[in-house]
C-alpha atoms as a PDB file:
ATOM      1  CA  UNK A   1     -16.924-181.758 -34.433  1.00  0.00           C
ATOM      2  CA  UNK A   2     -19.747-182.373 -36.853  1.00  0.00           C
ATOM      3  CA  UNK A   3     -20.477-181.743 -40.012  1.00  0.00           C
ATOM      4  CA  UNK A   4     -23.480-179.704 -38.395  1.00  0.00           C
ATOM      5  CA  UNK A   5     -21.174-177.816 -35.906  1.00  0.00           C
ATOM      6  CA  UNK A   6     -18.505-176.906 -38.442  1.00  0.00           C
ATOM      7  CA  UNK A   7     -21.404-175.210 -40.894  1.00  0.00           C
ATOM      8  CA  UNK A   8     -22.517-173.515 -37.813  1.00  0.00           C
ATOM      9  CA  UNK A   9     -18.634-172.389 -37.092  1.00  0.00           C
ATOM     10  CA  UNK A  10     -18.542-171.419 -40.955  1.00  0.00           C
ATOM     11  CA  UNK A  11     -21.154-168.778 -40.271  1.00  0.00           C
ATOM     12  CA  UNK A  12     -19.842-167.615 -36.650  1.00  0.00           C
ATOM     13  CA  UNK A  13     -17.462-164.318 -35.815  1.00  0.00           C
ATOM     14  CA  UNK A  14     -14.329-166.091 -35.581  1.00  0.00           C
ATOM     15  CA  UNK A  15     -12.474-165.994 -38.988  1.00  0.00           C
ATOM     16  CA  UNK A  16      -9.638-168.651 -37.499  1.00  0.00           C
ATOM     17  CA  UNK A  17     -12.383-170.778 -35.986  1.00  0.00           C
ATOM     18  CA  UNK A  18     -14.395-170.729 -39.614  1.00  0.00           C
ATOM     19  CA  UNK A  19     -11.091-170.824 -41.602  1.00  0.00           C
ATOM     20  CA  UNK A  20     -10.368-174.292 -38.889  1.00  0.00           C
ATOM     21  CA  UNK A  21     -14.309-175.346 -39.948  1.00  0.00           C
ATOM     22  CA  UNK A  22     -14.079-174.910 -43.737  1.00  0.00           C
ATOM     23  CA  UNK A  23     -10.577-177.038 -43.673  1.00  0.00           C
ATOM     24  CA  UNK A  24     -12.983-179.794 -41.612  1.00  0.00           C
ATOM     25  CA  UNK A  25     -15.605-179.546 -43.509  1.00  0.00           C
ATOM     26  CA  UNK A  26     -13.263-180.451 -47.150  1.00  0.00           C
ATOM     27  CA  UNK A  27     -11.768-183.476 -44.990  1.00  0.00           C
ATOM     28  CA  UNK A  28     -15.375-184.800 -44.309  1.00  0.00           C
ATOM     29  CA  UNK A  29     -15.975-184.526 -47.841  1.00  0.00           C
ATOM     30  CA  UNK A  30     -13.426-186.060 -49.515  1.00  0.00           C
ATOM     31  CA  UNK A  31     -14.235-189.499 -47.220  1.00  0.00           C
ATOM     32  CA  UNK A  32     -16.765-192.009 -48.650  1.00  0.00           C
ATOM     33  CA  UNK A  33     -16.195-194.422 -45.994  1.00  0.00           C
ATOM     34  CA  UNK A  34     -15.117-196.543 -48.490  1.00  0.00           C
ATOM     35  CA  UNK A  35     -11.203-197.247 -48.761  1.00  0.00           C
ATOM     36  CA  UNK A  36     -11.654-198.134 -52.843  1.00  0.00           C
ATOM     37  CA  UNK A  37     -13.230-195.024 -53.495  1.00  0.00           C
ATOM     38  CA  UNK A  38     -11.404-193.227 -51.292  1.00  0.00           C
ATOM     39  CA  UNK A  39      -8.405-194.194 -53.286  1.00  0.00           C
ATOM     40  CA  UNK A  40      -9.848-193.197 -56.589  1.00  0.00           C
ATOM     41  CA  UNK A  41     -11.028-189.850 -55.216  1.00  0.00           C
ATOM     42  CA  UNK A  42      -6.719-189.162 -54.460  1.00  0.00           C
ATOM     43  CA  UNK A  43      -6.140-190.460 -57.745  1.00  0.00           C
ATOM     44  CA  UNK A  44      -8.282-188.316 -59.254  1.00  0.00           C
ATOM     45  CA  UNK A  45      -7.035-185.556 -57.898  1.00  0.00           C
ATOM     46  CA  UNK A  46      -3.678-186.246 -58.335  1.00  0.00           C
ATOM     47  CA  UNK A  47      -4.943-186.164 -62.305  1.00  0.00           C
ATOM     48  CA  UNK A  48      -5.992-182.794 -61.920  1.00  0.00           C
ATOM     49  CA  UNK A  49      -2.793-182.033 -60.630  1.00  0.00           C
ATOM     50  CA  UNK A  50      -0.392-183.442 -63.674  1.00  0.00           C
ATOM     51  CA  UNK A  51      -3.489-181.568 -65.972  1.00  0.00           C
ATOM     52  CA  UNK A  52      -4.210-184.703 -67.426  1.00  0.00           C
ATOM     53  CA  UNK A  53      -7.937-183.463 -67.667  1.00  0.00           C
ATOM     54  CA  UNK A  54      -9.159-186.530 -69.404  1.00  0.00           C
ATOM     55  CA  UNK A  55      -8.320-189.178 -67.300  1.00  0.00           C
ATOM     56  CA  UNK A  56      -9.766-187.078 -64.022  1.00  0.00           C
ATOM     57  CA  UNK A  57     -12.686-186.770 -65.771  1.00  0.00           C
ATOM     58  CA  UNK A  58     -12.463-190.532 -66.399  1.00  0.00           C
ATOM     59  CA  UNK A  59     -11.758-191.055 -62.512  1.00  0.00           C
ATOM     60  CA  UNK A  60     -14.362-189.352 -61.785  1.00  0.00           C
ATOM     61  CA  UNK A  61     -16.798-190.488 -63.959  1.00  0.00           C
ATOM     62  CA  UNK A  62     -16.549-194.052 -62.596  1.00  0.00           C
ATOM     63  CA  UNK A  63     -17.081-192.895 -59.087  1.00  0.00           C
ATOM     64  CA  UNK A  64     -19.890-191.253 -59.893  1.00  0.00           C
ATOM     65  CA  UNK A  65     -21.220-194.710 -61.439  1.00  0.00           C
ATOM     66  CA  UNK A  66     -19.805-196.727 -58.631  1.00  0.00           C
ATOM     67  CA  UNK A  67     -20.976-194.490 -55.726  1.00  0.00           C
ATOM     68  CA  UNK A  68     -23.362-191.826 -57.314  1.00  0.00           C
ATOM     69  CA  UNK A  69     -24.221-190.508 -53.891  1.00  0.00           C
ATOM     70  CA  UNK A  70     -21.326-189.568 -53.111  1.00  0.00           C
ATOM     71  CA  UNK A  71     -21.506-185.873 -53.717  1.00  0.00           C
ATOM     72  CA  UNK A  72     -17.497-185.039 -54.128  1.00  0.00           C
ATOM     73  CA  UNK A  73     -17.623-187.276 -56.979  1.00  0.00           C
ATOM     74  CA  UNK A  74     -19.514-184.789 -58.852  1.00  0.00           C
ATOM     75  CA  UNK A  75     -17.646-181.985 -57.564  1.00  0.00           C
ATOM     76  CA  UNK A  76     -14.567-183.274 -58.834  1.00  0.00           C
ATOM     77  CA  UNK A  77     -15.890-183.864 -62.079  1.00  0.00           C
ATOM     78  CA  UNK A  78     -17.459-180.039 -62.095  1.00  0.00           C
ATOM     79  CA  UNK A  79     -13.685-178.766 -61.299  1.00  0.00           C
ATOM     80  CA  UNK A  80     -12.598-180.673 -63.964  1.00  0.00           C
ATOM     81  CA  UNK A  81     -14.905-179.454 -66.623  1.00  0.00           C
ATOM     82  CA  UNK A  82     -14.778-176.522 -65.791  1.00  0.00           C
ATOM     83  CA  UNK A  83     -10.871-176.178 -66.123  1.00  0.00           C
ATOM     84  CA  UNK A  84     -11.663-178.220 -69.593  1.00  0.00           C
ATOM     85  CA  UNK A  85     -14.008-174.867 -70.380  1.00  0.00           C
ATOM     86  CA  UNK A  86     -16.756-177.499 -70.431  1.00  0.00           C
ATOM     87  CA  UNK A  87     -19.249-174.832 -68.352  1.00  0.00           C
ATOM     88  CA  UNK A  88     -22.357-176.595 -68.920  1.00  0.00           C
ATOM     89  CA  UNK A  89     -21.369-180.106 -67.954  1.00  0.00           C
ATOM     90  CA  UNK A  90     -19.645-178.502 -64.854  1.00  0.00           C
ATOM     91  CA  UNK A  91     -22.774-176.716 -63.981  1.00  0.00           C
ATOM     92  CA  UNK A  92     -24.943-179.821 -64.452  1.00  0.00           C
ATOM     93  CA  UNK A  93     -22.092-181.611 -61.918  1.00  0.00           C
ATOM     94  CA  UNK A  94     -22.173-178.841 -59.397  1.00  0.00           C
ATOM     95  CA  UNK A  95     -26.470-179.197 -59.316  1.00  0.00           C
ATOM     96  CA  UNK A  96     -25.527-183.003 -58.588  1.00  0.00           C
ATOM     97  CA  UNK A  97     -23.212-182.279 -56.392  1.00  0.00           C
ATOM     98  CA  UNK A  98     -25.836-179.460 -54.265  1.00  0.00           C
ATOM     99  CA  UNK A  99     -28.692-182.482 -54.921  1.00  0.00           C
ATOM    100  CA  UNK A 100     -26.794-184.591 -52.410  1.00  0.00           C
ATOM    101  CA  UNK A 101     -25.112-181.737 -50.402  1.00  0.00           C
ATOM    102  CA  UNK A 102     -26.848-178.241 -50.145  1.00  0.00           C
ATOM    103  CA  UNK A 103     -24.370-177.009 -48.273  1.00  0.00           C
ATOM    104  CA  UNK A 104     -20.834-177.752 -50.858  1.00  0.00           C
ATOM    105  CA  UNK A 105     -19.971-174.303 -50.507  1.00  0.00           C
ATOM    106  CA  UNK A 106     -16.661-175.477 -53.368  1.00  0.00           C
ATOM    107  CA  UNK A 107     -19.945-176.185 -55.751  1.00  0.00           C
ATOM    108  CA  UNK A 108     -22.049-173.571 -55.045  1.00  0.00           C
ATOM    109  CA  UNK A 109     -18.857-171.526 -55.824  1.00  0.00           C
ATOM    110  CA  UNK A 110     -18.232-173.204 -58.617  1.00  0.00           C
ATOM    111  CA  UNK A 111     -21.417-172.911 -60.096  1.00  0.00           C
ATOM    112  CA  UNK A 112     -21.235-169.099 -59.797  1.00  0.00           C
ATOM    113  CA  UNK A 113     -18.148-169.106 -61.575  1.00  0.00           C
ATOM    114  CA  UNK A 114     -19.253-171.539 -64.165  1.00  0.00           C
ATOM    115  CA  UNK A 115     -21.783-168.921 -64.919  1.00  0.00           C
ATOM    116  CA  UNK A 116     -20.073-165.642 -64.911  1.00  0.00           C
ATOM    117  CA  UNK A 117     -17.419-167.638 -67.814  1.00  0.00           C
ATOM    118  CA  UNK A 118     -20.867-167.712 -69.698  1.00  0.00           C
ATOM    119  CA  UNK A 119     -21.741-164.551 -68.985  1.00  0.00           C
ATOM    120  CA  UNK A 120     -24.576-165.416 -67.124  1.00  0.00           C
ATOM    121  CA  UNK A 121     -24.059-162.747 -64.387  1.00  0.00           C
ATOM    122  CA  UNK A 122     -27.507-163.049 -62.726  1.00  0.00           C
ATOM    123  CA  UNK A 123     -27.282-166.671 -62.096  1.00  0.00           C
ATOM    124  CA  UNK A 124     -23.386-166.237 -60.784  1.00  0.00           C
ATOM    125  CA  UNK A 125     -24.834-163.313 -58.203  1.00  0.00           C
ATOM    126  CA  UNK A 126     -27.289-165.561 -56.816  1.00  0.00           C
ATOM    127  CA  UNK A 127     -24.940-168.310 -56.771  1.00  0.00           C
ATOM    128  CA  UNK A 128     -22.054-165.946 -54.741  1.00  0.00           C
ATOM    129  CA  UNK A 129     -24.652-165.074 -52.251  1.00  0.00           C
ATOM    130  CA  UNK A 130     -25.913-168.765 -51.654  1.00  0.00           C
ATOM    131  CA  UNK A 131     -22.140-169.157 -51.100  1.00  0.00           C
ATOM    132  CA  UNK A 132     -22.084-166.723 -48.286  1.00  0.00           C
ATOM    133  CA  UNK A 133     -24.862-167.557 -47.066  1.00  0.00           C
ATOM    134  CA  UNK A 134     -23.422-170.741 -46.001  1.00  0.00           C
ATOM    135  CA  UNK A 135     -19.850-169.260 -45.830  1.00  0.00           C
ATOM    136  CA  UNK A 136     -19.762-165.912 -44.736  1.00  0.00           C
ATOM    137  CA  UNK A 137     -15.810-165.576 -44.287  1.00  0.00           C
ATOM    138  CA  UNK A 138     -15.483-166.959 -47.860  1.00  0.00           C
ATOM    139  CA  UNK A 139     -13.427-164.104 -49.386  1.00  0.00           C
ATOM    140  CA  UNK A 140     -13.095-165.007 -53.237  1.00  0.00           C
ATOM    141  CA  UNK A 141     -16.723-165.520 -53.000  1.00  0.00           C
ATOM    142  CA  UNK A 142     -17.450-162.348 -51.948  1.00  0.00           C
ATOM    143  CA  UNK A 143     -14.833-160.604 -54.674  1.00  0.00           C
ATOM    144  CA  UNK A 144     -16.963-162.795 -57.682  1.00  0.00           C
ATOM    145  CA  UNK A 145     -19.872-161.447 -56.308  1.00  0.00           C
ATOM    146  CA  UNK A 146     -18.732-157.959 -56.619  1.00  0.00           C
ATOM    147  CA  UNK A 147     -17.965-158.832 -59.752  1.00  0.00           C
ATOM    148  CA  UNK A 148     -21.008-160.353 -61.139  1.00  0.00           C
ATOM    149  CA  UNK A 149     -22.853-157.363 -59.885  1.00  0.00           C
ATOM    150  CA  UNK A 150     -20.621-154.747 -61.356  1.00  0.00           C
ATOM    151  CA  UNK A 151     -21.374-156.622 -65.079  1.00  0.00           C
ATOM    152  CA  UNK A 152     -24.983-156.725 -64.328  1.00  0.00           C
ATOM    153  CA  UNK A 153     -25.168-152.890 -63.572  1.00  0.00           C
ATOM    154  CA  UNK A 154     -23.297-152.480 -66.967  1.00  0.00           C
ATOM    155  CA  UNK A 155     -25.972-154.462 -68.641  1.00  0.00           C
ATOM    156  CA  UNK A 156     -28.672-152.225 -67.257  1.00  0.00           C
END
């Protein structure tokens, strides 16, 4: 399957067969196609994991140098930030990280949530929809939408 066909199966009726695409579609991303980075990606992550915040960030931060086209880079740093309560570097990383791909459902999520945490609830509606828009069965996406709306309508 492509990365083409499992965006399609994202957006089809079948909840296994999207849940089966979205799973795809995170392997894809996570490969470079280069073993080195590859490896820093997993250590990384594995960072994140222990909460050592800094040194993901640091991880990440040199693969963004090494291989700045490499979207998951970014998105990794984003996730980190924004676990560091860094919102406006992760939101800067998650617009990197939809630069190179439009379709990072994780970022555009991210991005949303990024801006509801500055209470920004506009932005983060827009955000959750661009989400479903490219992942329909995308549950959590479609709760922090609810959300974001229910603040705006108590700003009106």
């Amino acid at each position: 399957m492509t990365e083409s066909d499992a965006l399609e199966a994202l957006r089809g009726d079948d909840v296994d067969e999207a849940a089966r695409a979205a799973e795809l579609l995170w392997n894809m991303w996570h490969r470079s196609g280069d073993a080195g980075l590859d490896a820093l990606l997993q250590e990384g992550i594995e960072a994140m994991q222990r909460d050592d915040l800094p040194a993901a960030d640091a991880i990440f931060t040199r693969m963004i140098n090494e291989a700045p086209a490499f979207a998951e880079g970014w998105n990794k740093r984003a996730t980190v930030r924004y676990m560091a309560d860094d919102y406006a570097a992760a939101i800067a990383d998650c617009r990197e990280t939809l630069a190179r791909n439009p379709n990072h459902f994780g970022a555009l999520s991210g991005q949303g949530l990024c801006h509801i945490r500055l209470g920004q609830f506009r932005e983060a509606a827009e955000l959750f929809r661009r989400t479903l828009a490219v992942h329909p069965h995308l549950g959590s996406a479609r709760d922090n939408l609810r959300t974001a709306l229910s603040e705006i309508v108590k700003l009106n």
